[in-house]
Protein backbone atom coordinates (compact mmCIF):
# COMPACT_ATOMS: atom_id res chain seq x y z
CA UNK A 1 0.00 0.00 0.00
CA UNK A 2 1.17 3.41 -0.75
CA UNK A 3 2.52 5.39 1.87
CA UNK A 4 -0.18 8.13 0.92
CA UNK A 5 -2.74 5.48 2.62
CA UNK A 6 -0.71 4.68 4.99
CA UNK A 7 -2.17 6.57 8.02
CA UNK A 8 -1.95 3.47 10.02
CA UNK A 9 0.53 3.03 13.04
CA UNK A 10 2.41 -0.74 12.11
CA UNK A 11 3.72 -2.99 14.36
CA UNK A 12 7.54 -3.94 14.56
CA UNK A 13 8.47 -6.34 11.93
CA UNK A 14 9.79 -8.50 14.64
CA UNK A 15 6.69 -8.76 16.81
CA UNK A 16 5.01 -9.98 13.36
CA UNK A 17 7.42 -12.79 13.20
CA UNK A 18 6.90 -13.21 16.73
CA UNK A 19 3.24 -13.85 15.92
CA UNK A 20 3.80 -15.81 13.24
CA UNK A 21 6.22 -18.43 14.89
CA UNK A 22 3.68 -19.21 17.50
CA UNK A 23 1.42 -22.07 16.40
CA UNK A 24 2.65 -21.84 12.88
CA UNK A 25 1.42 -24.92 11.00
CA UNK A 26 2.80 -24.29 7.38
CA UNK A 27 0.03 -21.78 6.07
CA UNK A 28 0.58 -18.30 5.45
CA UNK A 29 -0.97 -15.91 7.80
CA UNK A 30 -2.79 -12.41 8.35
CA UNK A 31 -1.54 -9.72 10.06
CA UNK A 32 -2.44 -10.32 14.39
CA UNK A 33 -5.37 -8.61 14.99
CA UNK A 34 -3.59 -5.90 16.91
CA UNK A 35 -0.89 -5.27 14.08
CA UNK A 36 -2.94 -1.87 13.07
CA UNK A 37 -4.12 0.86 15.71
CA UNK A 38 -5.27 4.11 15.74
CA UNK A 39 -1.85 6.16 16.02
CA UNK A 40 -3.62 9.11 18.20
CA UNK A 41 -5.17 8.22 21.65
CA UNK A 42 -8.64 9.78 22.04
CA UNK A 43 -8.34 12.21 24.98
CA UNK A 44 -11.60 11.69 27.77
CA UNK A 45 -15.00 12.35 26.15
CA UNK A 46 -16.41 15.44 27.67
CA UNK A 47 -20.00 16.20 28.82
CA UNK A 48 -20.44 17.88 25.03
CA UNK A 49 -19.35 14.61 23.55
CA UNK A 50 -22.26 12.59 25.53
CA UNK A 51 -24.82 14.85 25.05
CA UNK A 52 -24.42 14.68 21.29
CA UNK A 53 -24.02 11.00 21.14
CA UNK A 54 -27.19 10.58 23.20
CA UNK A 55 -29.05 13.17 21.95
CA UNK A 56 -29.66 15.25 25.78
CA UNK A 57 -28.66 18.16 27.18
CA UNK A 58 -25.43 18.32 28.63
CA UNK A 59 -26.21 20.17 31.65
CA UNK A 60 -28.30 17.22 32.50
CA UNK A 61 -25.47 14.39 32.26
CA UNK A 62 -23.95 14.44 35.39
CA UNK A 63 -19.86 13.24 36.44
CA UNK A 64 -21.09 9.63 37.08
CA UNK A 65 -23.19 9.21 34.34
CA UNK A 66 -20.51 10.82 32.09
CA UNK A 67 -17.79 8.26 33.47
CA UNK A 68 -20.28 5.17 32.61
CA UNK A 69 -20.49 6.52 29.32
CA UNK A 70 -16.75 6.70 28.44
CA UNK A 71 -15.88 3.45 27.62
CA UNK A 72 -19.11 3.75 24.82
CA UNK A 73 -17.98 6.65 23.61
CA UNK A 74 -13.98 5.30 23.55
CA UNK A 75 -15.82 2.31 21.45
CA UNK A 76 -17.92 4.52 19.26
CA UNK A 77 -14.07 6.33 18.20
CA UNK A 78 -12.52 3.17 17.20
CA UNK A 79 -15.42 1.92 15.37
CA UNK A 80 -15.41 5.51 13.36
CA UNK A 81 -11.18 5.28 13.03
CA UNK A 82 -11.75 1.69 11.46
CA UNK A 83 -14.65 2.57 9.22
CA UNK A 84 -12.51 5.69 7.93
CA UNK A 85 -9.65 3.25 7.44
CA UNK A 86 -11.52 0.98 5.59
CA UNK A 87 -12.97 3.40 3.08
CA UNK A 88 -9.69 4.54 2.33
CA UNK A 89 -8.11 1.02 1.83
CA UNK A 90 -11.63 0.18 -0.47
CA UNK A 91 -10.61 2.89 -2.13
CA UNK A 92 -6.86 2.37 -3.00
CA UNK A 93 -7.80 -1.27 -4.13
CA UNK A 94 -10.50 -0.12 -6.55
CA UNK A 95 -7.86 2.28 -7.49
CA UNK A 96 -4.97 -0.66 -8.34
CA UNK A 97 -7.58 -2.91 -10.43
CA UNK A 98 -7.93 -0.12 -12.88
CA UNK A 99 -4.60 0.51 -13.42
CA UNK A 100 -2.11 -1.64 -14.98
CA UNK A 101 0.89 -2.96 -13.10
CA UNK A 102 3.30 -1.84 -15.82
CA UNK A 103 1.78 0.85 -18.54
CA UNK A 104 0.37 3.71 -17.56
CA UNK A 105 -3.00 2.74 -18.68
CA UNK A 106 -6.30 1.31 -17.56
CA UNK A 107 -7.09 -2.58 -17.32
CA UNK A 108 -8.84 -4.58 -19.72
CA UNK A 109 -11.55 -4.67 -17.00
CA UNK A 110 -11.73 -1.05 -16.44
CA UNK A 111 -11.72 -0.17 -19.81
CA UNK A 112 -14.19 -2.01 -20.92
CA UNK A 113 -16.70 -1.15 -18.19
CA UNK A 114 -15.56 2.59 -19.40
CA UNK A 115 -16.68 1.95 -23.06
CA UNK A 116 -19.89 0.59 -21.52
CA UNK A 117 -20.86 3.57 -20.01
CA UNK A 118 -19.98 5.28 -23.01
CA UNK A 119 -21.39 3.76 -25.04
CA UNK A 120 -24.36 3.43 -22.92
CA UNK A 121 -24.66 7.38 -22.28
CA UNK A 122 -24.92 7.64 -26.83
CA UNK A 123 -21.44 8.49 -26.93
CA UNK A 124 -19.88 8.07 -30.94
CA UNK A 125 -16.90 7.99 -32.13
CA UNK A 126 -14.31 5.19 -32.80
CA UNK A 127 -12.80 2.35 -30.91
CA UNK A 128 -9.40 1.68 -32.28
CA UNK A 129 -7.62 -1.85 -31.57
CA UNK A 130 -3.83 -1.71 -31.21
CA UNK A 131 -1.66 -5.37 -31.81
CA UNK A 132 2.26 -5.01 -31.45
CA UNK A 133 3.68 -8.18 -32.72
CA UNK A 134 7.67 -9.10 -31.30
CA UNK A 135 6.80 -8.21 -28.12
CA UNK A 136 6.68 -11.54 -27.10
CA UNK A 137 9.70 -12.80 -29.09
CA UNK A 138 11.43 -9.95 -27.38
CA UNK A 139 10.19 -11.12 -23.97
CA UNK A 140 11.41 -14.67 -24.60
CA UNK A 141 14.95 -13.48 -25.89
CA UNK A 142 15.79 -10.36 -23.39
CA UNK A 143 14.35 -11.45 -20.35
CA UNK A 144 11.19 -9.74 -18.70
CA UNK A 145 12.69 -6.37 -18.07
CA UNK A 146 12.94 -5.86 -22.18
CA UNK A 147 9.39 -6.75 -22.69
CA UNK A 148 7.80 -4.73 -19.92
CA UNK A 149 10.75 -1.79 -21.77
CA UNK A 150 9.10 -2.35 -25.09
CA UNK A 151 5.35 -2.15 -23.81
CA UNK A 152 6.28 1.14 -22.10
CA UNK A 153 7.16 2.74 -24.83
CA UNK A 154 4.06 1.87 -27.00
CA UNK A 155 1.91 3.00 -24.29
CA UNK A 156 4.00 6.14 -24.03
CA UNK A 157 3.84 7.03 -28.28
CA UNK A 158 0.44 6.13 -27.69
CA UNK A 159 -0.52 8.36 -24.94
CA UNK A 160 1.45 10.97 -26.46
CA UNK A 161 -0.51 11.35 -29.74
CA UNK A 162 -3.78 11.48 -27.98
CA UNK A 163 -5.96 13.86 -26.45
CA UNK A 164 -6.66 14.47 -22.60
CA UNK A 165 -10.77 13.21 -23.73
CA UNK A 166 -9.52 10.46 -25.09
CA UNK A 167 -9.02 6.92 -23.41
CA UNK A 168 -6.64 3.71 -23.43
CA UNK A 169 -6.86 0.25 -22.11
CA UNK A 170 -4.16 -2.52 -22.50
CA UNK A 171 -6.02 -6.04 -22.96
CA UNK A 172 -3.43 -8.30 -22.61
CA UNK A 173 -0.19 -8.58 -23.54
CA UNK A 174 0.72 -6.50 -26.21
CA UNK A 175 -2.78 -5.41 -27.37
CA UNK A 176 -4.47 -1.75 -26.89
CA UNK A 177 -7.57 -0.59 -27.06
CA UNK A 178 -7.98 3.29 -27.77
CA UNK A 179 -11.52 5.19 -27.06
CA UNK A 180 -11.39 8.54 -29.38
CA UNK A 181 -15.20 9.99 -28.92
CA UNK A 182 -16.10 12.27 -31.05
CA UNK A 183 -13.75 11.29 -34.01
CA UNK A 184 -15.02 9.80 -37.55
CA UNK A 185 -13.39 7.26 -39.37
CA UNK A 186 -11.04 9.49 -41.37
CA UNK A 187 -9.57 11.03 -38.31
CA UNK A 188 -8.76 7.85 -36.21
CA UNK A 189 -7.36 6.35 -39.43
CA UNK A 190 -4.83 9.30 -39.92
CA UNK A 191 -4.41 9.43 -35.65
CA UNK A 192 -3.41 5.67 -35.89
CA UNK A 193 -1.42 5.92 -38.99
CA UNK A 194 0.66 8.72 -37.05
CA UNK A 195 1.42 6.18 -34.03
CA UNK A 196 2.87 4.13 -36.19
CA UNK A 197 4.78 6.37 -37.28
CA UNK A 198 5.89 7.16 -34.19
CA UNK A 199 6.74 3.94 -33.15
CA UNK A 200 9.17 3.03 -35.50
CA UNK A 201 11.23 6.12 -34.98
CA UNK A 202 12.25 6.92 -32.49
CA UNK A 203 12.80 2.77 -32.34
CA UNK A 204 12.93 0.93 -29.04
CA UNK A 205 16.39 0.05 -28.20
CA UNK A 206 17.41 -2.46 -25.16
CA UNK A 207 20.79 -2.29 -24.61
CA UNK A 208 21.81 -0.66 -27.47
CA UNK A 209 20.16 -2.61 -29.90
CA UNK A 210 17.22 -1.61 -32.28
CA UNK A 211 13.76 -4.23 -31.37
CA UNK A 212 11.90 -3.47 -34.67
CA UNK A 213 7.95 -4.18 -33.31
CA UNK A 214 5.58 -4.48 -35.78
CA UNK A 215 1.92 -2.72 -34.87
CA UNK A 216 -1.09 -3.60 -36.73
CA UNK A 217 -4.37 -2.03 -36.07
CA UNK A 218 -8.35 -1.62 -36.95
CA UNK A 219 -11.04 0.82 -36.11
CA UNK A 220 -14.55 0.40 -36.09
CA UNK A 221 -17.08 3.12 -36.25
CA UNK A 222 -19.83 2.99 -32.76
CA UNK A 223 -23.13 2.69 -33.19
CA UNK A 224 -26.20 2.53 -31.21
CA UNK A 225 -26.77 -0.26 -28.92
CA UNK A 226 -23.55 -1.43 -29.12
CA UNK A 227 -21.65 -2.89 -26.20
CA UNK A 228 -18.34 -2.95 -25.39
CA UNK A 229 -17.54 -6.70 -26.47
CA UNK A 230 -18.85 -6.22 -29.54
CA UNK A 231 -17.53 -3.06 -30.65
CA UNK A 232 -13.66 -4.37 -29.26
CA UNK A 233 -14.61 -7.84 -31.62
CA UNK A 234 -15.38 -5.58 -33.89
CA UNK A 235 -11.96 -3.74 -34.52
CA UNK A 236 -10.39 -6.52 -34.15
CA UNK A 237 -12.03 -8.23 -36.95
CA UNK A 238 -11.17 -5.14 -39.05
CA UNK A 239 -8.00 -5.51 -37.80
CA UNK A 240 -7.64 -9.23 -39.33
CA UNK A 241 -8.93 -7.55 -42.71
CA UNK A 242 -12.59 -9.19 -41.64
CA UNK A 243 -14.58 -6.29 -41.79
């Protein structure tokens, strides 16, 4: 988790050892129950606090009735810290499964669940389906570093030709798919025709040697009640020179 989440006060790494030593019978394990807590101690609930909790005057909740109360209202804190902490981890997490782990771009999931709504809000414009051949061949002969290198660098001449409005998914493995609303046929040809362009020079190098990739792409036109499966088949059947 990213230390911008990370609000949390963590235990010592050896304590969590500690904890997972005792009774350990082969299987991983959580975190102990008390590995997270609320870094700032609640100071003692005053009169104010009780009254709004309960809903009375505070003038009428006397010192005993107020001390009674305090280990509610100590409860009532930690159950508000934990639900905060939770919404913020929920969040983060959604946050991870729409981006990619190595491009800067959105998931296949995410994207498509994007074009839905798109397309389910009347949007037009084109869908355009991205294929980099070699990628692969590159991964097997350079190791995994070159290949995630290579797939970089498409998403980045990607990105780079596009506009702000405009939206990119990676599918898997070296394919893209590329929302351009608003744009006609003639426009996402020329747009696609110029990432090409732009992938080939400047080339991708790894380690000082030229990786020629070879792109291949097809477009397809939305129309009404479309969804997003169909419109990505689609392209992709333009792409194979089926459509």
């Amino acid at each position: 988790m990213g230390d911008e989440y990370r609000t949390e006060k963590v235990s010592r790494t050896r304590d969590i050892h500690e904890y997972a030593r005792d009774g350990y019978d082969g299987q991983r394990r959580h975190l102990p129950p008390h590995a997270y807590e609320n870094p700032v101690k609640s100071p003692a609930h005053t009169a104010s606090d009780a009254a709004l909790v309960l809903g009375l005057p505070a003038d009428r909740l006397t010192p005993e009735i107020l001390d009674a109360l305090q280990p509610l209202l100590a409860e009532l804190e930690r159950l508000r810290w934990k639900a905060e902490q939770s919404n913020r981890r929920q969040t983060w997490l959604e946050q991870q499964s729409d981006r990619h782990s190595v491009v800067p771009c959105l998931t296949r999931r995410a994207f498509m669940r994007e074009l839905d709504a798109y397309l389910g809000s009347g949007g037009r414009g084109v869908v355009a389906l991205l294929q980099v051949a070699g990628v692969e061949a590159l991964r097997q002969l350079h190791g995994l570093a070159a290949g995630e290198g290579a797939l970089r660098h498409i998403c980045a001449t990607v990105i780079g030709a596009l506009r702000t409005t405009d939206m990119v998914g990676c599918l898997g493995g070296s394919d893209f798919a590329i929302l351009l609303p608003g744009s006609d046929y003639g426009h996402a040809r020329d747009k696609l025709d110029e990432i090409v362009g732009h992938m080939a020079e400047p080339p991708f190098t790894w380690l000082g040697q030229r990786i020629p990739l070879q792109p291949a792409w097809g477009l397809h036109v939305l129309g009404a009640g479309e969804g997003a499966e169909q419109v990505v088949a689609a392209a992709d059947r333009h792409r194979r020179g089926m459509g």
